[in-house]
Structure formats: C-alpha cells, structure tokens
C-alpha atoms as a PDB file:
ATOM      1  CA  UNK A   1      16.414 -12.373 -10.103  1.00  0.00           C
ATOM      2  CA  UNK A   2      14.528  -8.838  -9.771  1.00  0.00           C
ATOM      3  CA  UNK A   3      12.252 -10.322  -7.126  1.00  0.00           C
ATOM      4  CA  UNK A   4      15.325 -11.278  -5.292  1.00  0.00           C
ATOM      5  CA  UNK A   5      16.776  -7.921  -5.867  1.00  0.00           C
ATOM      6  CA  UNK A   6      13.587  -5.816  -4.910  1.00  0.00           C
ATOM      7  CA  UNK A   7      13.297  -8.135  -0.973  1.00  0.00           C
ATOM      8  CA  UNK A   8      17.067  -7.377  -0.579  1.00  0.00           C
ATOM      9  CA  UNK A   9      16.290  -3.214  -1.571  1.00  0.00           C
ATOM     10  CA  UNK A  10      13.124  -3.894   0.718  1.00  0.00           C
ATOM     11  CA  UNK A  11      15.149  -5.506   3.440  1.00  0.00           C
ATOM     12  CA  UNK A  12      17.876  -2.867   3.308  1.00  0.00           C
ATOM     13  CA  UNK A  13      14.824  -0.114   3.664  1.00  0.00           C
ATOM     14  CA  UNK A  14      13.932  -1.721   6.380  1.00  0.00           C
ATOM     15  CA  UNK A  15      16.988  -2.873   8.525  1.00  0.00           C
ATOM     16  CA  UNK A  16      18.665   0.518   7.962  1.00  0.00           C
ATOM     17  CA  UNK A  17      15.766   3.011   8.524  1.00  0.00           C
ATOM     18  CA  UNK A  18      14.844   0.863  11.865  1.00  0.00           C
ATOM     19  CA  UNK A  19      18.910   0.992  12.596  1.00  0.00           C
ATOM     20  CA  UNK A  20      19.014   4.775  12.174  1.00  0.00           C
ATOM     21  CA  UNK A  21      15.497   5.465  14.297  1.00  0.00           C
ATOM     22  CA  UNK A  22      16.346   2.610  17.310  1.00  0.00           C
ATOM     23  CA  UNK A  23      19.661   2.703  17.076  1.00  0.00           C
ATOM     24  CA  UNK A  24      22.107   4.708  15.904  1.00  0.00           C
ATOM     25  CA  UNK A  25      20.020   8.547  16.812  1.00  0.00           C
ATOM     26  CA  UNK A  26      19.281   7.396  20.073  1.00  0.00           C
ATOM     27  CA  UNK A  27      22.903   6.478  20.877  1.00  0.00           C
ATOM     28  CA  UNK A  28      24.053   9.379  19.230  1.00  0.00           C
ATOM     29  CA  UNK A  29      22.349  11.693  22.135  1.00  0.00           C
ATOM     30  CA  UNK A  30      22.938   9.335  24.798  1.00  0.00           C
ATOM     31  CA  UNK A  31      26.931   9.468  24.030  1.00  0.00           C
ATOM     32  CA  UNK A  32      27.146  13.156  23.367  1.00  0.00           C
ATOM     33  CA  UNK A  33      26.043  16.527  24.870  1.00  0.00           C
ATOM     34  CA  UNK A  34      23.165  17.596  23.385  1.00  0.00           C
ATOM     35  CA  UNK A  35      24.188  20.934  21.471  1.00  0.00           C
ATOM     36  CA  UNK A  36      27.021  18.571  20.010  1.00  0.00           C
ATOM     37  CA  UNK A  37      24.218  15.870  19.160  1.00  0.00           C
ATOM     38  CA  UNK A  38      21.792  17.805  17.427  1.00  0.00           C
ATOM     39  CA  UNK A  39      24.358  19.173  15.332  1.00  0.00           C
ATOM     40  CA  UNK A  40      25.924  15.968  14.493  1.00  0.00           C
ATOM     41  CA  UNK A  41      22.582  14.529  13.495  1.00  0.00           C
ATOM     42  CA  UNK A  42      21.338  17.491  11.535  1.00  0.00           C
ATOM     43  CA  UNK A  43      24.606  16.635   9.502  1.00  0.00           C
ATOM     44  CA  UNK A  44      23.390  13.376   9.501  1.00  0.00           C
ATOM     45  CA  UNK A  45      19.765  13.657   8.582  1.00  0.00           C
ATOM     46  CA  UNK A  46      20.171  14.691   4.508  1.00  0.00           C
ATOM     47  CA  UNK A  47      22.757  11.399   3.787  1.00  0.00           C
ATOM     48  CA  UNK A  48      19.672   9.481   6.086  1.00  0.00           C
ATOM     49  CA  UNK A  49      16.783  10.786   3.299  1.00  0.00           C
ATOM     50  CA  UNK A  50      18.911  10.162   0.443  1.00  0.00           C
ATOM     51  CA  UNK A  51      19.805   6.579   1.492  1.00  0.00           C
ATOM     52  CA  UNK A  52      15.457   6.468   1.873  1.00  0.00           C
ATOM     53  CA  UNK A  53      14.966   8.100  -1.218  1.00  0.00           C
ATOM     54  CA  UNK A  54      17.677   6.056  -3.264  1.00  0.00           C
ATOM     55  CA  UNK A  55      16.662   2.706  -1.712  1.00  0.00           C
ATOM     56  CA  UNK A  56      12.776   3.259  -2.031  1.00  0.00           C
ATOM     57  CA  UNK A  57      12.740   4.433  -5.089  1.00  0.00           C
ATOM     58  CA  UNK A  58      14.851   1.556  -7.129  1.00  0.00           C
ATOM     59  CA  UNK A  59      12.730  -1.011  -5.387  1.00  0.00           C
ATOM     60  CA  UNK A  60       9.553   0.741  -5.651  1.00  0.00           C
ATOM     61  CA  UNK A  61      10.796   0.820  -9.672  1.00  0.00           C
ATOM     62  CA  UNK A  62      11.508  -2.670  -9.752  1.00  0.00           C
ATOM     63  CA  UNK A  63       8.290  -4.227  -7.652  1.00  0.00           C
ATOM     64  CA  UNK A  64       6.185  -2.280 -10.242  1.00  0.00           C
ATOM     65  CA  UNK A  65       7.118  -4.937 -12.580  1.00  0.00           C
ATOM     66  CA  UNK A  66       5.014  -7.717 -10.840  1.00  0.00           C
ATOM     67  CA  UNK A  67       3.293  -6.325  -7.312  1.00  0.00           C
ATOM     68  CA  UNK A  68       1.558  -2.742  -7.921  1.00  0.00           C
ATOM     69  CA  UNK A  69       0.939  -2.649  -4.636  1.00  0.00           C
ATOM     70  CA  UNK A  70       4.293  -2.852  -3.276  1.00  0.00           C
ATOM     71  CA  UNK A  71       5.814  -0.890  -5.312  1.00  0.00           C
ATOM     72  CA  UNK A  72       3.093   1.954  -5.032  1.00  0.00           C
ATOM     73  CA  UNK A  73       4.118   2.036  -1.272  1.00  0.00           C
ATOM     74  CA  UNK A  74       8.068   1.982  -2.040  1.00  0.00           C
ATOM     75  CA  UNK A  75       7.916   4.893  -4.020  1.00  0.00           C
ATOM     76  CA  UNK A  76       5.122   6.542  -1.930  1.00  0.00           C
ATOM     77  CA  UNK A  77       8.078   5.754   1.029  1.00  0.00           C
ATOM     78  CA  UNK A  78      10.881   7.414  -1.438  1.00  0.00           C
ATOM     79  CA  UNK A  79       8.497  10.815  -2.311  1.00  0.00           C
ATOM     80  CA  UNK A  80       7.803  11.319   1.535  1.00  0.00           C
ATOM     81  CA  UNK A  81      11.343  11.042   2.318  1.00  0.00           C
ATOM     82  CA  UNK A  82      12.000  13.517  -0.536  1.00  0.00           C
ATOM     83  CA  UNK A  83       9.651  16.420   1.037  1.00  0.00           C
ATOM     84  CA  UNK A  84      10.992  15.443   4.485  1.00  0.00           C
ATOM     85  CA  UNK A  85      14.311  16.418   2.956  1.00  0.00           C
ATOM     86  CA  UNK A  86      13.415  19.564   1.052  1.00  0.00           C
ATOM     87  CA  UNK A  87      10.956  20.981   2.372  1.00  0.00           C
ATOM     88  CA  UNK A  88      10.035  19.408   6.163  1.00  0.00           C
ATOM     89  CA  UNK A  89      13.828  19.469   7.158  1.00  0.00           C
ATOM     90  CA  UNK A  90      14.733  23.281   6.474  1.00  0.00           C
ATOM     91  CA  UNK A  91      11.268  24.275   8.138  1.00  0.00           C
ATOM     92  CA  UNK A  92      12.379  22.200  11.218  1.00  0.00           C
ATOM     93  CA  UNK A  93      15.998  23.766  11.266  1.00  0.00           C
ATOM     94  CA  UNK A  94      14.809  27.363  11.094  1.00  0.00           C
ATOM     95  CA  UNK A  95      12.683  26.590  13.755  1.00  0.00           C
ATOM     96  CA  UNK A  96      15.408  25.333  15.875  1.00  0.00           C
ATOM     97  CA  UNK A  97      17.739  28.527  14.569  1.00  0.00           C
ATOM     98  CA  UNK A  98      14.847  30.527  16.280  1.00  0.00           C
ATOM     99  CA  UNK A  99      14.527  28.535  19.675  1.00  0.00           C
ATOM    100  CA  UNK A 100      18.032  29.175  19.873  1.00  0.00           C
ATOM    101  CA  UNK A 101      17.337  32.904  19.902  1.00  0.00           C
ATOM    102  CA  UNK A 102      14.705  32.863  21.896  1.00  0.00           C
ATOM    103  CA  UNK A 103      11.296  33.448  19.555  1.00  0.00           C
ATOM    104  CA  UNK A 104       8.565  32.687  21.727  1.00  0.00           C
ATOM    105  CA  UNK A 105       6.466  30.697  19.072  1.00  0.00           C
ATOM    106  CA  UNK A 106       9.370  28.841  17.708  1.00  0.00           C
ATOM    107  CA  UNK A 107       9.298  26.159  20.793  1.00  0.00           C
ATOM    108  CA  UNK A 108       5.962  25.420  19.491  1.00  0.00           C
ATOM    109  CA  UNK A 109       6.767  25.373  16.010  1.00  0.00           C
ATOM    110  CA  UNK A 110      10.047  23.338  16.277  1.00  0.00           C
ATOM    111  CA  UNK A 111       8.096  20.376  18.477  1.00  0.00           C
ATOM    112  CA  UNK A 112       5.109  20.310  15.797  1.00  0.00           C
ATOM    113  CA  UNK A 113       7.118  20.368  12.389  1.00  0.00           C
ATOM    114  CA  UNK A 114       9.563  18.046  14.323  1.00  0.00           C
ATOM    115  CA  UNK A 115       6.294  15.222  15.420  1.00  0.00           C
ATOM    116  CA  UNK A 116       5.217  15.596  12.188  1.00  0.00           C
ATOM    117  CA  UNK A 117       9.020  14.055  11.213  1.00  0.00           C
ATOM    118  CA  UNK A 118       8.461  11.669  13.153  1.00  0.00           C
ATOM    119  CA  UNK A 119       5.427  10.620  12.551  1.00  0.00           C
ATOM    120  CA  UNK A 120       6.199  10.752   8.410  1.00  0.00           C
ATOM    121  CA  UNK A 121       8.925   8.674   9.746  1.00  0.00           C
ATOM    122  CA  UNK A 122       6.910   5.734  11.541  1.00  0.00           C
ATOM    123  CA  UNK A 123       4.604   5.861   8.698  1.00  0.00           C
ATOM    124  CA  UNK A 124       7.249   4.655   5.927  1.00  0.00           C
ATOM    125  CA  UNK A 125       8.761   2.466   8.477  1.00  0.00           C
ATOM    126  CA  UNK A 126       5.203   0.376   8.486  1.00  0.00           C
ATOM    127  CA  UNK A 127       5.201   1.004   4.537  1.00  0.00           C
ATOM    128  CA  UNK A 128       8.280  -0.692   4.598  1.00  0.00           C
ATOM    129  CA  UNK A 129       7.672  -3.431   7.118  1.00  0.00           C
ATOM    130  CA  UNK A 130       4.895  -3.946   5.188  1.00  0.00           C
ATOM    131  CA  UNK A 131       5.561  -4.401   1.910  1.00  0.00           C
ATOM    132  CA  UNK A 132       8.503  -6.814   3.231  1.00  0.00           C
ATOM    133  CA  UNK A 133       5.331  -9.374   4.921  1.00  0.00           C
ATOM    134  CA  UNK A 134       4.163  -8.718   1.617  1.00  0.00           C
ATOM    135  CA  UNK A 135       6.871 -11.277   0.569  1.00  0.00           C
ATOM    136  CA  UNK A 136       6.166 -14.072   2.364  1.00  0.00           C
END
C-alpha cells in the first residue's frame, strides 16, 4: 500500500511540475501581456514550490522505507525546491525590482539567478522522472 502511495506522490511530482514548466507558464505569457504575466506568475511561483516541497518530501519519507535511493532523490528534489523558494526566489525578484528601475548590473543579475531557476528546475524534473523509471 505505501509503494502504491509513494508512485502516485512520484507521479503527481512529476505530471504537475512538467504541467507547470510546459504548460501552464508558457501559456500564461502567451495569453497575457507580459508586465501582467510576470506578475501573475511571481504570485504563482511560492504555491508552485510548496506543492514541490509538500509532494517531494512525503514521498521521499515514504520511499525511505524500502528504496534509499529514491527517496534520497525525493527529498534532495523537496530541499532544492525549498532554497529556490527562500532564498533563490527573493534574490531573483529584487533583481527584477532593479531592472525595472533601470540598475545597469541588474539585467545581468536577473538572467543569471533566473538560469540558475531554471536549471535547479530541470534538474528535479530528471530527479523526478527518474526515480518514477525507478519503478518499473
């Protein structure tokens, strides 16, 4: 019954982060002007980590039971999504704060800590997909 429950957590992870990333951001700034796009998603973005962090870390709990492995990556997936949230997140909003009022530096600043987002994002996405092939 646990192993059950940890593929469905796993599955969720998976389906919902790829959802978010393919889907739902993309459409967001293809159906609205940009300003009102970037807002909406920064709204969006801490409710996004928390799903990651909620969803990671009760399956990474449970998978410790029987696959170390697995559930090493889950909650490595949850911990990442944590400093995204608290730390990466406010960094990449101040940076954006000072685009907006023209600091020279910050358009540099705003596109690294921002690729670095991404990136960190990717990364638990393959954690994730991973961990789900683990399964099979």
């Amino acid at each position: 019954m646990l192993e059950f429950a940890a593929l469905l957590l796993v599955s969720t992870l998976f389906g919902g982060m790829m959802l978010y990333s393919f889907g739902f951001a993309p459409m967001v700034f293809r159906a609205m002007p940009a300003e009102e796009a970037g807002r909406f998603i920064r709204a969006v973005f801490p409710w996004y980590y928390l799903f990651v962090i909620a969803i990671a870390g009760l399956g990474g709990a449970i998978l410790l039971l029987w696959d170390l492995v697995s559930g090493v990556l889950m909650i490595t997936i949850a911990a990442v999504a944590v400093y995204a949230r608290q730390g990466l997140m406010p960094q990449i909003n101040a940076a954006r704060e000072a685009r907006s009022q023209g600091v020279p530096e910050a358009k540099a600043r705003f596109g690294r800590l921002h690729g670095i987002s991404v990136a960190l994002n990717f990364a638990q996405l393959i954690a994730a997909g991973y961990v789900l092939y683990r399964f099979l």
